[in-house]
Protein backbone atom coordinates (compact mmCIF):
# COMPACT_ATOMS: atom_id res chain seq x y z
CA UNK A 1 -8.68 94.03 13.97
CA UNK A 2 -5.16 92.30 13.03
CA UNK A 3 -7.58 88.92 13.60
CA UNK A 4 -9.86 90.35 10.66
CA UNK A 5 -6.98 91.81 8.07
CA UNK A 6 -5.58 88.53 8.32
CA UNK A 7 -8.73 86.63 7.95
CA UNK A 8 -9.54 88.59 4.82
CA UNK A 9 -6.07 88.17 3.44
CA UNK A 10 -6.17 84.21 3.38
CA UNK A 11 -9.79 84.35 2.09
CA UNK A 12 -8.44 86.50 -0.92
CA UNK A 13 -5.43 84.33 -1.35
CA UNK A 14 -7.59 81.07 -1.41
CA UNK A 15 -9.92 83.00 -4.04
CA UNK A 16 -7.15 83.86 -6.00
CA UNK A 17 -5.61 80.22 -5.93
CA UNK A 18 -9.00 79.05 -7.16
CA UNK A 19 -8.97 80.95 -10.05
CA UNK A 20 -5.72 79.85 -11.19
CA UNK A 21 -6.30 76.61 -11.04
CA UNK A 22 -9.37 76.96 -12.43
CA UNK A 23 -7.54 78.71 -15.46
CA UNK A 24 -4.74 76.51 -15.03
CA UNK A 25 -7.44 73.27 -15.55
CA UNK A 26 -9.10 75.28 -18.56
CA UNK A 27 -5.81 75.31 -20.19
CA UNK A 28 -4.48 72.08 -19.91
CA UNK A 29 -7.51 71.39 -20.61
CA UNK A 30 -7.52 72.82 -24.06
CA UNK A 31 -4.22 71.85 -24.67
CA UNK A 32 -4.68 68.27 -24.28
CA UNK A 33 -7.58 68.01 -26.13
CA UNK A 34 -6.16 70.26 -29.11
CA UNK A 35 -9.64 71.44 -30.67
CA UNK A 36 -9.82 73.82 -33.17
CA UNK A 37 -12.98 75.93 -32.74
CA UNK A 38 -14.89 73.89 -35.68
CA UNK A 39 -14.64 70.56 -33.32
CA UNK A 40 -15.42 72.55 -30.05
CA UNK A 41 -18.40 73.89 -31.25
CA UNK A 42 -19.40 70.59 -32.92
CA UNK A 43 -18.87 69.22 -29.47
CA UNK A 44 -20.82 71.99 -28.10
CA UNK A 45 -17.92 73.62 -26.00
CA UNK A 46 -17.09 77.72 -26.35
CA UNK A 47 -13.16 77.48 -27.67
CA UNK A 48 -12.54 80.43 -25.48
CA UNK A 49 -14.26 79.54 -22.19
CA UNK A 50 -14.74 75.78 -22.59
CA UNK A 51 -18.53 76.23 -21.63
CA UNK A 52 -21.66 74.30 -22.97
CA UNK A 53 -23.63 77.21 -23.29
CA UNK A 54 -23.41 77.84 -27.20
CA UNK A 55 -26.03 78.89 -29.15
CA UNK A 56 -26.29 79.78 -33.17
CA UNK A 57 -25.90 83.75 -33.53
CA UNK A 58 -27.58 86.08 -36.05
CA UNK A 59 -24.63 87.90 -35.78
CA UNK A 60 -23.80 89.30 -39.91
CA UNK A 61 -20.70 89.61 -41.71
CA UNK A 62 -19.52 92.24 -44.51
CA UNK A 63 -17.86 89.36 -46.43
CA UNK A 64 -19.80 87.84 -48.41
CA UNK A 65 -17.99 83.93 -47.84
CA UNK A 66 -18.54 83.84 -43.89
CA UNK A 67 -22.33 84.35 -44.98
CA UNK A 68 -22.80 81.75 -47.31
CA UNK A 69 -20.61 79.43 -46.18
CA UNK A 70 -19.95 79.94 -42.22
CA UNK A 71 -22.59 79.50 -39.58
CA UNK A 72 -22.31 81.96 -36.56
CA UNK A 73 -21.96 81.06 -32.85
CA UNK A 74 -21.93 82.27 -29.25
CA UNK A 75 -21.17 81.21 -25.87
CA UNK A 76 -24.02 82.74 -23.50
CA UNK A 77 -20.96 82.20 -20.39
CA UNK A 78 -18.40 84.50 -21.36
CA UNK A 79 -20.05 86.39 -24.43
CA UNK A 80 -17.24 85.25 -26.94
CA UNK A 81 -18.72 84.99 -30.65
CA UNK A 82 -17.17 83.09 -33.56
CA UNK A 83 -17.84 81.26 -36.93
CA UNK A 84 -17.42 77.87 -38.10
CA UNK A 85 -17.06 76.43 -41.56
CA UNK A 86 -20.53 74.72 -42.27
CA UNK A 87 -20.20 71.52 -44.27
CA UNK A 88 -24.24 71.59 -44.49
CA UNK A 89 -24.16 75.08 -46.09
CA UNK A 90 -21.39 74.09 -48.90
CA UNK A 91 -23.12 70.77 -50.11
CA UNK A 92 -26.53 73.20 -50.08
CA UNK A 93 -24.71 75.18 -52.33
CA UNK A 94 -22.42 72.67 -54.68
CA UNK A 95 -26.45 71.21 -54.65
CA UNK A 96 -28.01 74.31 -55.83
CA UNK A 97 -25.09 75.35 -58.56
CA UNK A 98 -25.60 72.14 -60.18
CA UNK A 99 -29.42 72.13 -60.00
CA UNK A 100 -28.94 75.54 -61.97
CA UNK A 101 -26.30 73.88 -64.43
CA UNK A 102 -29.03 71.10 -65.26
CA UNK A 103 -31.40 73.47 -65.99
CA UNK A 104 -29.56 75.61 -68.19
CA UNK A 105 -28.32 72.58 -70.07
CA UNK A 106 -32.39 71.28 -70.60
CA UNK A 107 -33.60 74.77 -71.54
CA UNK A 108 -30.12 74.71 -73.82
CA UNK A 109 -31.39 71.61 -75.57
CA UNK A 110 -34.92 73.04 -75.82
CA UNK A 111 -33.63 76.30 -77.46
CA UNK A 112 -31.60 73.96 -79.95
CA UNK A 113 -34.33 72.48 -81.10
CA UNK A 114 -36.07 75.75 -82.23
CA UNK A 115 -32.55 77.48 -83.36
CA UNK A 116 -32.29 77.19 -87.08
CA UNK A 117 -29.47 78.33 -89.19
CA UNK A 118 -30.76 81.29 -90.77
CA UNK A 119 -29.92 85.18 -91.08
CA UNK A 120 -30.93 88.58 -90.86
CA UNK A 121 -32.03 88.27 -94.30
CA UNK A 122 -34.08 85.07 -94.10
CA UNK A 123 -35.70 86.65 -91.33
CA UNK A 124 -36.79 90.09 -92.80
CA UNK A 125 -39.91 90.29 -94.38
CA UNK A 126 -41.64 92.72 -97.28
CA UNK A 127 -44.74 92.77 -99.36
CA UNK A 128 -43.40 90.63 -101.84
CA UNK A 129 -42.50 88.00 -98.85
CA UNK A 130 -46.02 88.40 -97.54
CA UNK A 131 -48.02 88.14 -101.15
CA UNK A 132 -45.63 84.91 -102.18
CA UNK A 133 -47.01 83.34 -98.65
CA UNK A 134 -50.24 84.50 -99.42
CA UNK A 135 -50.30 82.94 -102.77
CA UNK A 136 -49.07 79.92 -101.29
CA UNK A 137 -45.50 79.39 -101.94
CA UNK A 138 -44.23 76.51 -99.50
CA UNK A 139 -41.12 78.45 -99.07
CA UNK A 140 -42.30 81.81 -98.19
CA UNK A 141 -44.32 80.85 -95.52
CA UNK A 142 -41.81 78.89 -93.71
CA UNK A 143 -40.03 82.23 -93.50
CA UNK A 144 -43.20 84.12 -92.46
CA UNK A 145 -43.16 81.83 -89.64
CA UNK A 146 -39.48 81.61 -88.97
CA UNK A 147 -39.95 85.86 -88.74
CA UNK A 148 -42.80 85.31 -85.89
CA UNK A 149 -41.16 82.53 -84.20
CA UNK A 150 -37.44 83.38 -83.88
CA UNK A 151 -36.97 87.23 -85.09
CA UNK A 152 -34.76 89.28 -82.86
CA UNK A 153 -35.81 92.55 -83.59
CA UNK A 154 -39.96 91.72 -83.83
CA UNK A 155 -42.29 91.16 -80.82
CA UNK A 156 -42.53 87.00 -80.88
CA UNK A 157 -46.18 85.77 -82.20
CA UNK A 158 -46.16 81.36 -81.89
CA UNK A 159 -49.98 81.85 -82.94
CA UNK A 160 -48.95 83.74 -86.49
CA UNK A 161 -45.76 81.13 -86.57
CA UNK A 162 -48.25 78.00 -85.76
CA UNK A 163 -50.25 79.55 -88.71
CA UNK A 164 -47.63 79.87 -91.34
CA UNK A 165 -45.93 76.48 -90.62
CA UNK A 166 -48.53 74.43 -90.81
CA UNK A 167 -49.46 76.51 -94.06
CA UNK A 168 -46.06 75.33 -95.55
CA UNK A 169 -46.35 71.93 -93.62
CA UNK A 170 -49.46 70.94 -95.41
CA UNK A 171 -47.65 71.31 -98.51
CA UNK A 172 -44.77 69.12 -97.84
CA UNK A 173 -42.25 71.78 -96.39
CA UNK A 174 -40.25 69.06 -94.24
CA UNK A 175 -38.58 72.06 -91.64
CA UNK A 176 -42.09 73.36 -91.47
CA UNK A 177 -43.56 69.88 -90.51
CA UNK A 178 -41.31 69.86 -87.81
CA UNK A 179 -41.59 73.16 -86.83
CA UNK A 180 -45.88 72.66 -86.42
CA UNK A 181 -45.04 69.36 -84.90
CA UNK A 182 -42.97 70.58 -82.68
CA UNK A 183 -45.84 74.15 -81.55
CA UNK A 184 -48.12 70.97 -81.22
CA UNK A 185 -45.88 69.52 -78.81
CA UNK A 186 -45.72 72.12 -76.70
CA UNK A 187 -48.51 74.19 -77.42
CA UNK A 188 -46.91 76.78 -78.66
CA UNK A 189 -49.78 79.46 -80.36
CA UNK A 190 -51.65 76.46 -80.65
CA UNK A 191 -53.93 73.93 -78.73
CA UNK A 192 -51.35 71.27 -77.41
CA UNK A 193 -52.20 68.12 -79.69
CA UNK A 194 -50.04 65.27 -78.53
CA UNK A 195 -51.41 62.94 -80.90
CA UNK A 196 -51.35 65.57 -84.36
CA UNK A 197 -47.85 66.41 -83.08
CA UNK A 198 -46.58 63.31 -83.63
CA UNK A 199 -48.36 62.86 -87.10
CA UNK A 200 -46.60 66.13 -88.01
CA UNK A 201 -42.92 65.08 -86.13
CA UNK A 202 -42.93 61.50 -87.89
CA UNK A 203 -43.83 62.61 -91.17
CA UNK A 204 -40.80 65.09 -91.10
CA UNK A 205 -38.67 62.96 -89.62
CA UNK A 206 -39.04 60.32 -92.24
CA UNK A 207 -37.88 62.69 -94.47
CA UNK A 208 -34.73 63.26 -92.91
CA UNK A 209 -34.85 65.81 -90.75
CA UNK A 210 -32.85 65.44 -87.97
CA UNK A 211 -34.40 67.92 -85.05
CA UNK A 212 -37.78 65.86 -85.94
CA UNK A 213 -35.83 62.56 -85.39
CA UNK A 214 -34.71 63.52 -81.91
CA UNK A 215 -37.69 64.88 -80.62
CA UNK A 216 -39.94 61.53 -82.25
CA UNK A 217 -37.23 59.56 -80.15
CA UNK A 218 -38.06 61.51 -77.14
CA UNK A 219 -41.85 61.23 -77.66
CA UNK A 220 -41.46 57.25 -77.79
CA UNK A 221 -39.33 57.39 -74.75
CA UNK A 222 -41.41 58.80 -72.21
CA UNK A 223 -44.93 57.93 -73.90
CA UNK A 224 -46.36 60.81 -75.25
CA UNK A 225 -49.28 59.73 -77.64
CA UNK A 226 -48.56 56.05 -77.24
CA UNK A 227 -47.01 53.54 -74.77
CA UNK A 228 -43.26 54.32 -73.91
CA UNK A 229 -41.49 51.82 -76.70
CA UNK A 230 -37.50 51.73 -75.68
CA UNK A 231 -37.08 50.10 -79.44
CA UNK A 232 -38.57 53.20 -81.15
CA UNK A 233 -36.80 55.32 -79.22
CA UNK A 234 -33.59 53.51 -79.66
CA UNK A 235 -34.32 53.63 -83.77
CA UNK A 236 -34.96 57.40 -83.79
CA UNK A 237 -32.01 58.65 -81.45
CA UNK A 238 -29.85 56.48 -83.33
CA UNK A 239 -31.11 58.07 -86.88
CA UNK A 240 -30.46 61.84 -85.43
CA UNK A 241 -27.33 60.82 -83.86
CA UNK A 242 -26.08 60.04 -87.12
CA UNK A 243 -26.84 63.57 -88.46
CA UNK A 244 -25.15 64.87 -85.45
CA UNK A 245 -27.99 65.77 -83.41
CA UNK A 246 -26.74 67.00 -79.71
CA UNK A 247 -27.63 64.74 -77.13
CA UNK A 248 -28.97 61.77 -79.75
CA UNK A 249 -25.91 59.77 -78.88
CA UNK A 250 -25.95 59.56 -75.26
CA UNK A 251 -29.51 59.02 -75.44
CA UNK A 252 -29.69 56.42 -77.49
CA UNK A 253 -26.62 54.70 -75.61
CA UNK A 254 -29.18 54.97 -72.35
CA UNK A 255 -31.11 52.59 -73.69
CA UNK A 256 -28.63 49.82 -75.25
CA UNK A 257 -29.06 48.00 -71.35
CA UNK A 258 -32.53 47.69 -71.67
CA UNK A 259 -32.49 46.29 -75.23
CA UNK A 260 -31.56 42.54 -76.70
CA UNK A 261 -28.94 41.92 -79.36
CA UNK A 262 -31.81 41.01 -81.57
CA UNK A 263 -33.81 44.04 -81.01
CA UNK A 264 -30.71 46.44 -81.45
CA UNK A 265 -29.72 44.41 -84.94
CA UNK A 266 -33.30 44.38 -86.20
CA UNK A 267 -33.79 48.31 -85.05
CA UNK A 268 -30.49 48.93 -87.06
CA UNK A 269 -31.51 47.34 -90.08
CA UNK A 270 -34.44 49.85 -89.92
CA UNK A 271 -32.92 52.57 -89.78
CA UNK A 272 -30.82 51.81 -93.01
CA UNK A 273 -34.20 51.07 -94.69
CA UNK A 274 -35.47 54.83 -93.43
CA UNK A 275 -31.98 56.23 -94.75
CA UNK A 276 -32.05 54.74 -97.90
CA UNK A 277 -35.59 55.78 -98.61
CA UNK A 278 -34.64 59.10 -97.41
CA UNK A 279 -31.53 59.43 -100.25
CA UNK A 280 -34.36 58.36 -102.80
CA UNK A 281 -36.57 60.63 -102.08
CA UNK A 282 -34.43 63.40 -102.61
């Protein structure tokens, strides 16, 4: 019996001087190698147990940081669970904010292009409003169609505001040229027309109007109704830039590179031929 007891005794004390060292190892181990949880589980080692058994964790969390910008993780070995900052996650999300900012700023642009400086008044509309247009006053039936188009407080119609402008653009309204030009463009209560919309945009913006200018310039630049012509573009960015048009000026300085001296000083001189004629018109 005393044979046994002692037996059993060393066996537990060798058991018990395994484990130690064992421990002992594990924490020399982590001492010496000094990883913070992010590089132990990048390494694929469980901070707490030092085993390779780690595996991402569906595991949630209340705040709403750890779940958009942590990923989740858990050694199978000793059960321990923890979360890491995930670089992949934040450039996903700097990546998605500034998709959003883009688009905001384009749709910005597009909504400048319809906003027009006019108020509550311009916008209302009466019998009289409705007989001048019907009589055919130029005037009047730009604001009929200004009412459909871009009236807060009435349900939006682009087919009656397509109607009305090109009413009022037929008669040499310049805004409402545009304004048709630009429903052409984008087929907006009307059949897109690529090829009238630029008839409509040109004539109004050799008139001087600067929205027309800017959009012409676009139109050139990425070849809608004719070839893509970088000097035509250059000559219409550069005419709305002038009159302040946002975004005219950097687009037009996008396409200096691609041009000659030549072509930049003959474009130039164009432009103060389509100014000039512009001032004498009026």
């Amino acid at each position: 019996m005393y044979y046994f007891a002692v037996e059993s005794d060393l066996l537990r004390s060798l058991l018990n001087q395994e484990l130690t060292m064992r421990k002992s190892y594990r924490n020399d181990n982590k001492v010496r190698s000094g990883m913070s949880a992010y590089h132990a589980a990048k390494a694929g080692i469980c901070p707490q147990c030092e085993a390779t058994e780690l595996r991402l964790s569906r595991q949630s969390s209340r705040h709403l940081l750890k779940r958009l910008f942590y990923n989740s993780y858990r050694c199978t070995a000793c059960h321990f669970s923890f979360w890491i900052f995930s670089v992949s996650r934040i450039f996903l999300g700097i990546s998605t904010v500034l998709v959003v900012v883009f688009v905001l700023m384009i749709l910005t642009m597009e909504y400048k292009h319809q906003e027009v400086a006019v108020n509550s008044e311009d916008l209302s509309i009466d019998d009289s409003l409705l007989n001048l247009a019907e009589q055919g006053d130029a005037a009047a039936q730009l604001k009929m169609g200004l009412r459909f188009a871009l009236s807060p407080w009435n349900t939006k119609d682009d087919k009656q505001a397509a109607k009305w402008f090109e009413k009022a653009a037929e008669q040499g309204q310049v805004e409402a040229q545009y304004r048709y030009g630009y429903a052409l463009l984008k087929g907006l209560g009307v059949v897109q027309d690529y090829n009238k919309a630029f008839y409509w945009l040109e004539k109004a913006a050799r008139s001087g109007y600067a929205d027309a200018q800017f959009a012409l310039g676009e139109m050139y630049q990425l070849g809608i109704a004719m070839n893509s012509d970088n000097e035509r573009a250059y000559l219409w960015f550069n005419l709305a830039a002038a009159q302040g048009v946002q975004g005219a000026a950097s687009s037009r300085d996008l396409l200096v590179k691609q041009l000659t001296v030549n072509q930049i000083t003959r474009i130039q001189t164009e432009a103060g031929v389509i100014n000039r004629n512009q001032h004498q018109a009026k």
